[in-house]
C-alpha atoms as a PDB file:
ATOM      1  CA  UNK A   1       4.934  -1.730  -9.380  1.00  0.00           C
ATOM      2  CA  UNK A   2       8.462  -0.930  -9.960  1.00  0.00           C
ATOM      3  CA  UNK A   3       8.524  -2.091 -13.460  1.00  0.00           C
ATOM      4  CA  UNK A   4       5.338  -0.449 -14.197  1.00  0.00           C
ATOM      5  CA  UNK A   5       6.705   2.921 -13.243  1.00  0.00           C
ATOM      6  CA  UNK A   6       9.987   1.954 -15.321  1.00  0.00           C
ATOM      7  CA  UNK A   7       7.703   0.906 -18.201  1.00  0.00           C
ATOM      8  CA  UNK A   8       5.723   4.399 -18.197  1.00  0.00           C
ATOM      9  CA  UNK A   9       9.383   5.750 -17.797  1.00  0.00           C
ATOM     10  CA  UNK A  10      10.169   4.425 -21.019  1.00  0.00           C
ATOM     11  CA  UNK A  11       7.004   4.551 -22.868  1.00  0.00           C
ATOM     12  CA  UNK A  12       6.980   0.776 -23.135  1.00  0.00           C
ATOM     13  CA  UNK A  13       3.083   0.183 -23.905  1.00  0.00           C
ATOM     14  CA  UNK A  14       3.161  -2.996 -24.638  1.00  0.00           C
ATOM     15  CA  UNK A  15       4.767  -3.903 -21.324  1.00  0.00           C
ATOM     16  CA  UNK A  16       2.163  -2.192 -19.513  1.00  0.00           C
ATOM     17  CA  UNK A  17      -0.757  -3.858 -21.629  1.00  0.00           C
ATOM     18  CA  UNK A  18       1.242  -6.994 -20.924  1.00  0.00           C
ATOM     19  CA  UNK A  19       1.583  -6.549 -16.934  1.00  0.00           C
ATOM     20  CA  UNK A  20      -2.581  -5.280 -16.711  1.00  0.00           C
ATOM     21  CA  UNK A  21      -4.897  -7.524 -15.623  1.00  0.00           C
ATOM     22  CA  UNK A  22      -7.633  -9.051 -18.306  1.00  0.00           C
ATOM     23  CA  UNK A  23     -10.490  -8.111 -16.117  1.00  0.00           C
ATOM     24  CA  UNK A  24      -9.709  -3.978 -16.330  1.00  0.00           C
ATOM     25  CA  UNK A  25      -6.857  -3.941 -19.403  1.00  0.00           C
ATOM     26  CA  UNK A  26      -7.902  -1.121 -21.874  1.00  0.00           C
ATOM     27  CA  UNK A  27      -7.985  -2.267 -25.553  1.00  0.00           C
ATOM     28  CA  UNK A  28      -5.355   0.493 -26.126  1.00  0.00           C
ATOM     29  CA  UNK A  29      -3.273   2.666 -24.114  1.00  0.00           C
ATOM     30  CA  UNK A  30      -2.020   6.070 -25.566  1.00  0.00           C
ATOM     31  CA  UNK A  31       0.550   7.720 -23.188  1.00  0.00           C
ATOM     32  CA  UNK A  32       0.989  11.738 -22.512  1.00  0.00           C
ATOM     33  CA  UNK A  33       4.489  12.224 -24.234  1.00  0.00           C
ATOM     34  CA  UNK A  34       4.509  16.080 -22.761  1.00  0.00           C
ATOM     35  CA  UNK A  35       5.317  14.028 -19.079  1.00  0.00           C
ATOM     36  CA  UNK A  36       8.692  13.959 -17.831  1.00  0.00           C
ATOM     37  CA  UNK A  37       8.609  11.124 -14.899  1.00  0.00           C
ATOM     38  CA  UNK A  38      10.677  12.064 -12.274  1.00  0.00           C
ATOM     39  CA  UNK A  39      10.641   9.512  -9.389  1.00  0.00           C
ATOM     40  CA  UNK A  40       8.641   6.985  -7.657  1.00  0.00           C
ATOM     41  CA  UNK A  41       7.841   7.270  -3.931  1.00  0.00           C
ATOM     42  CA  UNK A  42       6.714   3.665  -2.577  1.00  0.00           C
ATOM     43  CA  UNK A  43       4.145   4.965   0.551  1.00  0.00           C
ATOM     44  CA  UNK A  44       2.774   2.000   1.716  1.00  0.00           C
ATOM     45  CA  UNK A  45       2.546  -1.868   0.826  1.00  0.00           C
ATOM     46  CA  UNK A  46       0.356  -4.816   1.640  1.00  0.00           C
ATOM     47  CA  UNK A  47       0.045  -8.109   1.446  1.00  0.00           C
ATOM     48  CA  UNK A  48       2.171  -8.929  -1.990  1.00  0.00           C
ATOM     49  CA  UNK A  49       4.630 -10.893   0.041  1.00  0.00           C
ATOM     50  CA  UNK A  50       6.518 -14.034  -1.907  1.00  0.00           C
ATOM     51  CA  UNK A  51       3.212 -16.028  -1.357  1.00  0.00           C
ATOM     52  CA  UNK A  52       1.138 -13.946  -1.594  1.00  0.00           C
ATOM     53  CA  UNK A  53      -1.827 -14.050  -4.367  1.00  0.00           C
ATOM     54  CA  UNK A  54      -3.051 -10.379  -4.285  1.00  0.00           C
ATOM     55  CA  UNK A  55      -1.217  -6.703  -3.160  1.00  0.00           C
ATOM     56  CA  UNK A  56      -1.939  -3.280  -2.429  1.00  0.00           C
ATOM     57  CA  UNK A  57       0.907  -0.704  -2.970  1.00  0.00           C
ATOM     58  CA  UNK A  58       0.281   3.081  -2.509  1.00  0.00           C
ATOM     59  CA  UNK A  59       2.418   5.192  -4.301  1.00  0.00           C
ATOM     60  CA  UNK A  60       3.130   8.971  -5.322  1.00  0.00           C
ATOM     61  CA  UNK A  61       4.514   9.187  -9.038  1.00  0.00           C
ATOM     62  CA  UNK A  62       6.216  12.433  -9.459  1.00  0.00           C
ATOM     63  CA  UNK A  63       6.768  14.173 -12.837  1.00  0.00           C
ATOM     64  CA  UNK A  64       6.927  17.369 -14.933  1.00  0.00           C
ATOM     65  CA  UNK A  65       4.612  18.305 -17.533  1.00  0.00           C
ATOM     66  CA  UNK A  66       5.762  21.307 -19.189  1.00  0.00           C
ATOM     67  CA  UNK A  67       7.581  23.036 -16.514  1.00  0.00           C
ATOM     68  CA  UNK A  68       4.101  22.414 -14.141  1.00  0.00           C
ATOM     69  CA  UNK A  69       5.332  19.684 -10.959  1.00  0.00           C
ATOM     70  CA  UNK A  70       3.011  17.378 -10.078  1.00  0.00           C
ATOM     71  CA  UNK A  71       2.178  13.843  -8.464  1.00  0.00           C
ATOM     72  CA  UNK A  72       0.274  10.954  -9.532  1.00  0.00           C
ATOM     73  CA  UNK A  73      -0.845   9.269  -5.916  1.00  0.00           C
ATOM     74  CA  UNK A  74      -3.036   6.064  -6.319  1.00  0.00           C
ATOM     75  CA  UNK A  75      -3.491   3.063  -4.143  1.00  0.00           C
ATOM     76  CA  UNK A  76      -3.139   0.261  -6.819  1.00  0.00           C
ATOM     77  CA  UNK A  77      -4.700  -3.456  -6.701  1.00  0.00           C
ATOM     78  CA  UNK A  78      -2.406  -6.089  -8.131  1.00  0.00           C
ATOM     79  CA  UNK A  79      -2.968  -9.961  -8.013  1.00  0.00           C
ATOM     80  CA  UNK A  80      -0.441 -12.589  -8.576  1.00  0.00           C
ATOM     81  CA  UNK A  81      -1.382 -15.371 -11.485  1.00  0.00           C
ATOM     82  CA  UNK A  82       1.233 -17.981 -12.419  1.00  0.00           C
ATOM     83  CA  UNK A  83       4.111 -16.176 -10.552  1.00  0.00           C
ATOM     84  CA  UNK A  84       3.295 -13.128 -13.063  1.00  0.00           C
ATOM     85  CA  UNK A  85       2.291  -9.861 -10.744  1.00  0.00           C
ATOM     86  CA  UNK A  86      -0.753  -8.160 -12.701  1.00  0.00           C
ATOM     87  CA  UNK A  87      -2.168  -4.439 -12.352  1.00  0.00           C
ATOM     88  CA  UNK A  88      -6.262  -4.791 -11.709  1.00  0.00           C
ATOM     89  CA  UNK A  89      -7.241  -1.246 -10.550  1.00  0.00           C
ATOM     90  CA  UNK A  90      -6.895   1.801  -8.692  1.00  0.00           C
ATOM     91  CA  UNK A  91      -8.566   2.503  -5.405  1.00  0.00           C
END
């Protein structure tokens, strides 16, 4: 989850094509360069532990578009294939 943030952070695409699950990964992903990520608040985790083969983690993203403040707050879905963590979906 942490990467993921980093990656939208960044605007590393690829990453986050790379880290989405085949089932629900988008052909293409175009980001909104007008947001300004500003911090990631971890709310609540499950499952996802070291042997674990699926997690939940809730989460508020925070960031700035224009000078508007806002949140992004999801529950995401992530399962575990080959020791890689992969995004499926939010709830």
């Amino acid at each position: 989850m942490r990467s993921r943030y980093s990656a939208f952070v960044l605007g590393l695409t690829p990453y986050l094509l790379a880290t989405w699950h085949e089932s629900s990964r988008p052909q293409e992903l175009e980001l909104d360069q007008q947001m300004r990520w500003r911090g990631l608040e971890i709310i609540k985790t499950r499952a996802g532990g070291s042997d674990a083969s699926r997690g939940v983690v809730e989460f508020a993203a925070h960031y700035l578009e224009g000078s508007h403040e806002a949140q992004q707050h999801e529950v995401s879905t992530f399962v575990r294939e080959d020791k890689a963590w992969f995004y499926v979906d939010a709830l």
